[in-house]
Each structure stands twice: as structure tokens, then as C-alpha cells.
Protein backbone atom coordinates (compact mmCIF):
# COMPACT_ATOMS: atom_id res chain seq x y z
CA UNK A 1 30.06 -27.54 -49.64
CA UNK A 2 28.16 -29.15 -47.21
CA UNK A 3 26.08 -27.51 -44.72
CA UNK A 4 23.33 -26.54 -42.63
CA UNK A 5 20.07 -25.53 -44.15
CA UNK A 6 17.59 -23.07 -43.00
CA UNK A 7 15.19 -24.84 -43.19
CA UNK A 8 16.44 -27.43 -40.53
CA UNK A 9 16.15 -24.94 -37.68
CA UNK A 10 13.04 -23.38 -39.23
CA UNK A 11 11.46 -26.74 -38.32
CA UNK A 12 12.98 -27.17 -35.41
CA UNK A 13 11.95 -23.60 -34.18
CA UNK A 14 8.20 -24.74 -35.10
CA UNK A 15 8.39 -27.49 -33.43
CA UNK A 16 8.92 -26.04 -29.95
CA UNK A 17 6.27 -24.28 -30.89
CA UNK A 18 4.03 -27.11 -31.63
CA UNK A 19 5.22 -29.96 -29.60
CA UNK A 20 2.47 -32.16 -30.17
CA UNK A 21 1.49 -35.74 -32.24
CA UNK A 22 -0.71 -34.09 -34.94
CA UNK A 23 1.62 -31.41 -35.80
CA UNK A 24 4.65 -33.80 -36.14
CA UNK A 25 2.40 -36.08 -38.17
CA UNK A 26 1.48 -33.47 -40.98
CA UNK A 27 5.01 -32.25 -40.98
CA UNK A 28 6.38 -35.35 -41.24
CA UNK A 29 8.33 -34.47 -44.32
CA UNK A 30 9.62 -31.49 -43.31
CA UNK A 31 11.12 -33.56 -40.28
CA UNK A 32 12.20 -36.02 -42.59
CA UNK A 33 14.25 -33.29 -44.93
CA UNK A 34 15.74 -31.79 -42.13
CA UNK A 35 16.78 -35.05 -40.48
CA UNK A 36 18.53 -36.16 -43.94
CA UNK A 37 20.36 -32.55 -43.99
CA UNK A 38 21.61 -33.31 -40.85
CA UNK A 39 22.82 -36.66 -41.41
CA UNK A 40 24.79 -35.67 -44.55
CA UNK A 41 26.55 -33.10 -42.71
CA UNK A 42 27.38 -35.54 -39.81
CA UNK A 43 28.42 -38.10 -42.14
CA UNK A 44 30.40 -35.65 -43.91
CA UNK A 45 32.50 -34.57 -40.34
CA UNK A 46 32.79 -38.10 -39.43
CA UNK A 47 34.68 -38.48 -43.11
CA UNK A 48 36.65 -35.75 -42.31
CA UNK A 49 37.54 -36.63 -38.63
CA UNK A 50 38.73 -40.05 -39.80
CA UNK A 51 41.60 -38.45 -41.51
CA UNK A 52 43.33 -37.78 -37.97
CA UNK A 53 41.13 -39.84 -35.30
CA UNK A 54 41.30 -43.34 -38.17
CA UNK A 55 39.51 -45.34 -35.11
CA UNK A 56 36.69 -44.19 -36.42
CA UNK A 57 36.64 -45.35 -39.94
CA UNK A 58 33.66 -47.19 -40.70
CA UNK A 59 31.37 -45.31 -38.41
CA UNK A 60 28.20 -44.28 -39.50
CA UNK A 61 26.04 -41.04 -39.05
CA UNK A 62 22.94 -43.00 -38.15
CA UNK A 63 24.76 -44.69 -35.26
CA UNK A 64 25.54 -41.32 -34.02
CA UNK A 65 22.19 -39.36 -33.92
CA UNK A 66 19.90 -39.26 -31.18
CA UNK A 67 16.34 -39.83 -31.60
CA UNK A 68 13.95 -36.56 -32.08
CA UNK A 69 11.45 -38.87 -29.53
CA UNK A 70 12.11 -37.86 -26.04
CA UNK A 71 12.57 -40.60 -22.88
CA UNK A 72 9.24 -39.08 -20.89
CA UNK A 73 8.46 -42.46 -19.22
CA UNK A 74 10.38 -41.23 -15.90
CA UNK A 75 9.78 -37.22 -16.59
CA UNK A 76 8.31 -34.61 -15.04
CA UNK A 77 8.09 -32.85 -18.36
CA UNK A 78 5.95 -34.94 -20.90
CA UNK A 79 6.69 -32.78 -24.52
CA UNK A 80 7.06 -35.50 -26.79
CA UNK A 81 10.27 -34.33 -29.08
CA UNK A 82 13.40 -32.95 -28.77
CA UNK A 83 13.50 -29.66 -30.35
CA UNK A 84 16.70 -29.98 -31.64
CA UNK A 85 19.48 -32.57 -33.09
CA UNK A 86 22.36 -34.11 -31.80
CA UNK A 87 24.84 -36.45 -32.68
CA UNK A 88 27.83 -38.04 -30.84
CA UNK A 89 31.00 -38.99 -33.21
CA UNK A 90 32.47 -41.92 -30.99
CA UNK A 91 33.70 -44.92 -31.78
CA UNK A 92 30.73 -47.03 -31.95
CA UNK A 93 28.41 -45.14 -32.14
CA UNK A 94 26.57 -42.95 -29.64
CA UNK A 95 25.43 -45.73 -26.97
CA UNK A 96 29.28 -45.82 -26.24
CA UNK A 97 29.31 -42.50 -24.66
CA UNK A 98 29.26 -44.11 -21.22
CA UNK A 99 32.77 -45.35 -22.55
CA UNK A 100 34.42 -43.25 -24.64
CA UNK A 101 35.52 -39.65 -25.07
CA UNK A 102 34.16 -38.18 -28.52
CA UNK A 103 32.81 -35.14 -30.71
CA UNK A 104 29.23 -33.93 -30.61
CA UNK A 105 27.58 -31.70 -32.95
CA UNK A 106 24.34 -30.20 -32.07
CA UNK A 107 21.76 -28.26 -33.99
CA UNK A 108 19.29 -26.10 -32.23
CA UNK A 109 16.91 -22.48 -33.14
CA UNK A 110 17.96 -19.51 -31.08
CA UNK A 111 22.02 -19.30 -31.33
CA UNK A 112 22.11 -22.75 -29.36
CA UNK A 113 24.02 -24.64 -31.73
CA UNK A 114 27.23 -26.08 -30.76
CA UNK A 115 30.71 -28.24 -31.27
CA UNK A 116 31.43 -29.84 -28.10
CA UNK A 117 33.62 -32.75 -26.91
CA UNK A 118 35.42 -34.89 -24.41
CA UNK A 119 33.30 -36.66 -21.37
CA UNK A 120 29.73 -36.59 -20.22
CA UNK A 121 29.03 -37.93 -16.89
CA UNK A 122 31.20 -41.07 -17.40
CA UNK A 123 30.72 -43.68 -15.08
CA UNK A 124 32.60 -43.89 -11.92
CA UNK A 125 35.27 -46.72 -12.90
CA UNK A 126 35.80 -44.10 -15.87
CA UNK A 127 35.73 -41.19 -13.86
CA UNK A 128 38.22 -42.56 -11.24
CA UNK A 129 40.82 -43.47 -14.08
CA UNK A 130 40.22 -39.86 -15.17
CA UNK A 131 41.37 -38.40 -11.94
CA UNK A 132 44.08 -40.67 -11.61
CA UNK A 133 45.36 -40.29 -15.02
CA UNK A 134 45.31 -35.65 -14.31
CA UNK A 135 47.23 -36.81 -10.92
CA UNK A 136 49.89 -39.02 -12.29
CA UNK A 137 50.31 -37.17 -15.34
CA UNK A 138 49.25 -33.53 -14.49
CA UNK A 139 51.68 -31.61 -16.81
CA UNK A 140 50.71 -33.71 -19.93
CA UNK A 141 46.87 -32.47 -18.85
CA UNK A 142 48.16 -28.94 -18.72
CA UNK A 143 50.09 -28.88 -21.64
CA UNK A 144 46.17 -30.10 -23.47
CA UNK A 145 44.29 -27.48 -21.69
CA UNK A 146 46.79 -24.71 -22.07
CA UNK A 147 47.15 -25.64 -26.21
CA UNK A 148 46.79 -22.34 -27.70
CA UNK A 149 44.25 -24.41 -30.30
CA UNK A 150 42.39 -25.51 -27.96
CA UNK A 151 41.84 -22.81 -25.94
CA UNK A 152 41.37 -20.07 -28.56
CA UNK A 153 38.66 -22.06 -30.10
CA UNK A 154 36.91 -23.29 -27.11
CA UNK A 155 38.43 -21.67 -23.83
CA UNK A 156 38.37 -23.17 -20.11
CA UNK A 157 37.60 -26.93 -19.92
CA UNK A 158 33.94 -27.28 -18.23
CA UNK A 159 31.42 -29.77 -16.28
CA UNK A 160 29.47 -30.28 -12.96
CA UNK A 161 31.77 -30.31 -10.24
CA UNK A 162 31.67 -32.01 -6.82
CA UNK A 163 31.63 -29.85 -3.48
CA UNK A 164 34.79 -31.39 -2.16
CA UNK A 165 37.15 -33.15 -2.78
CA UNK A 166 36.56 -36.91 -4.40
CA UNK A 167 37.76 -40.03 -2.52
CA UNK A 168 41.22 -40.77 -2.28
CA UNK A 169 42.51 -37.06 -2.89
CA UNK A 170 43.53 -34.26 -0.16
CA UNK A 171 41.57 -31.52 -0.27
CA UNK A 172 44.62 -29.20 -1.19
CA UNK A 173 45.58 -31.10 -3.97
CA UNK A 174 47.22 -28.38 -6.47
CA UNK A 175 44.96 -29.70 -9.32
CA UNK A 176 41.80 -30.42 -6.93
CA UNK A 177 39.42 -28.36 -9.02
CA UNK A 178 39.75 -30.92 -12.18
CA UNK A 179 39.84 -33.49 -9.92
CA UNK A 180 36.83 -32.39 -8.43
CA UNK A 181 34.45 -32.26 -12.34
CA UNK A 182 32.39 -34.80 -12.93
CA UNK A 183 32.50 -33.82 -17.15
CA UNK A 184 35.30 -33.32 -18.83
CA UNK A 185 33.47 -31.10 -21.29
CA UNK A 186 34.58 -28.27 -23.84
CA UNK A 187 31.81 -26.42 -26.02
CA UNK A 188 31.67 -24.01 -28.31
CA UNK A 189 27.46 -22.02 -29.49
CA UNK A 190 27.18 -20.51 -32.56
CA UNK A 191 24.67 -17.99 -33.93
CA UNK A 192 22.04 -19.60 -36.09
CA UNK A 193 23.42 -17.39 -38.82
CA UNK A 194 27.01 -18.80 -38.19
CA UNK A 195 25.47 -22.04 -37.80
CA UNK A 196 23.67 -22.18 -41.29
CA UNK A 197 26.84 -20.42 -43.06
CA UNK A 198 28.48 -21.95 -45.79
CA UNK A 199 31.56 -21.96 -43.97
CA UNK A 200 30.07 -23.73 -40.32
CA UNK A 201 31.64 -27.13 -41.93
CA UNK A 202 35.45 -25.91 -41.74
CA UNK A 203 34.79 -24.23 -38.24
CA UNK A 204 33.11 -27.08 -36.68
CA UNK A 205 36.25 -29.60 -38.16
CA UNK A 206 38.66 -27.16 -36.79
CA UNK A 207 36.99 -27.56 -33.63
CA UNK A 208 37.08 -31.26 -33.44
CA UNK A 209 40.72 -31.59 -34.14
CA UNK A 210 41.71 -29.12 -31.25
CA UNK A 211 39.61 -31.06 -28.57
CA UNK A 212 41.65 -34.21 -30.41
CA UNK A 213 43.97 -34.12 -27.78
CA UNK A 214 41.85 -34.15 -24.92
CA UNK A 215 39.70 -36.94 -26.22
CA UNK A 216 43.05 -38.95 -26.29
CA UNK A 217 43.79 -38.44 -23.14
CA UNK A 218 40.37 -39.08 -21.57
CA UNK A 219 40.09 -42.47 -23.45
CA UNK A 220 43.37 -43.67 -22.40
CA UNK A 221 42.55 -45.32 -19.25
């Protein structure tokens, strides 16, 4: 069975503790283990996913993970790495998260682990079809949200929402509170003892085929 290892959040825990060049360098291997544990158990959900989302076949873990080097270049906050590890299961790969709907795994120290799904901050051409689509098809969206799978696993849909209503909607739409997110976002933490469990990889797979639907639906446009 395929999972988790201690040892990946044990370096990741250290390394929030020692966020710095030299430390990274003599721990390289460590980082390098833990990386590799990580991308076996992506590549193992990705094989898995495939069997109901087959857009995906062919996709690669490597495609999916994020880099443990952080963007500091226009930060406030200059700590070099990430202090955890993500990856975003989308059809081609993670840079097409600005375009499509997907799953996301995340591994992070101190019960911040997580399944998530659906839309990040996609762009406003995207974002605009999104709305449109909940308006013009608003019981379909229901139906998703209210999915007893769905909602036992990861309850109410989430994301950033906007003050008032967006452009080209009356303020008392009966759906104005979707229409108002800028994410179309479900997530689910786990405990780092859930998350290192030998049974994590059948949770987090259950989890990806109940946000299935949504996903559809959001790339759709």
C-alpha cells in the first residue's frame, strides 16, 4: 500500500524550523527521500483517478508538483522554501490551473494536510463562464453541491467572495452568494496521524471522485 511516510513531514516540520540555504544543503537527501515518497504517492492517485476522470491518462506526477523553492522576488516575506508539498492533478499538468478544474493533494506538519479540488482564482473569462453556467443551469449545480458524497466528505463549497454582486447579475439573484465566489473550492485537513496512515490512500481517492462532479461542471465552459 502506498503511503505517506513519517519521515516526509518530519522534514518538512524541520524545515520551518530551519528555513535557510545551509540547512537545506546538508539535508539534501532527506529532501530528496521525502520528495520521491511524495511523488510515488501522487503518481499512484493520478493512476487511480484515471480509472473515472481517463482525460488524464498519461499525466505525470512531476508535472503536477510544485517546487519546494518559493517565488520571493515580489515578497514581503523572503524564507526561501515552502514548508510543505503540493501537487495539482489536472490535465496538463499544474501550470494549467489557470484553465482547468482539478484535484490537489497537499502535505504539510501540524494536521494541515489536505484533499482539495475544483477552482482557484480562475481568470475572469473563466470565472464569468462559471457564473453563467450556476445561472443557466442552477439545479444541475445544486444537485453537485447537495450530493450526499460530496458533502459528507467535504461539506459546504468554499472561496473568497466578492462584496456585491458581480457584473451583469441583480443583487437579489436567488443564487447570488455562488455567484458572488471568486474559488470554487472544496477541502478536506487531516491529522498528521491520519495523514501518514496506511489507509490515507483510499480516503484521499474517495475524496477525489466525490469532487468529480464538480470539476466537470467547472471545466465545461
Amino acid at each position: 500500500m502506498v503511503t505517506i511516510q513519517k519521515s516526509t513531514l518530519s522534514f518538512l516540520s524541520d524545515l520551518k524550523k530551519n528555513n535557510n540555504r545551509e540547512w537545506f544543503s546538508a539535508n539534501r537527501n532527506r529532501y530528496n527521500e521525502a520528495k520521491a515518497n511524495f511523488e510515488v504517492f501522487v503518481q499512484a492517485v493520478i493512476d487511480e483517478i484515471i480509472k473515472f476522470d481517463p482525460i488524464l491518462k498519461g499525466l505525470e506526477a512531476k508535472t503536477c508538483m510544485y517546487r519546494i523553492n518559493r517565488d520571493i522576488r515580489f515578497s514581503n516575506d523572503k524564507t526561501i522554501y515552502k514548508t510543505y508539498m503540493g501537487a495539482f492533478i489536472v490535465k496538463g499538468g499544474k501550470n494549467n490551473g489557470d484553465k482547468f478544474a482539478g484535484y490537489y493533494i497537499h502535505a504539510e506538519p501540524g494536521n494541515s494536510s489536505m484533499v482539495a479540488g475544483g477552482a482557484y482564482v480562475p481568470p475572469m473569462p473563466w470565472l464569468t463562464a462559471i457564473r453563467k453556467k450556476i445561472d443557466g443551469q442552477s439545479k444541475r449545480f445544486h444537485k453537485i453541491l447537495d450530493n450526499k458524497d460530496l458533502k459528507d466528505y467535504f461539506g459546504d463549497i468554499e472561496g473568497e467572495k466578492l462584496k456585491s454582486a458581480p457584473k451583469g447579475f441583480p443583487k437579489d439573484h436567488p443564487d447570488i452568494e455562488l455567484l458572488k465566489m471568486k474559488s470554487y473550492l472544496v477541502s478536506k485537513l487531516f491529522s498528521d496521524r491520519e495523514f501518514t496512515s496506511e489507509g490515507i490512500f483510499d480516503i484521499i481517492l474517495k475524496g477525489c471522485k466525490a469532487m468529480k462532479p464538480l470539476n466537470d461542471f467547472l471545466n465545461d465552459y
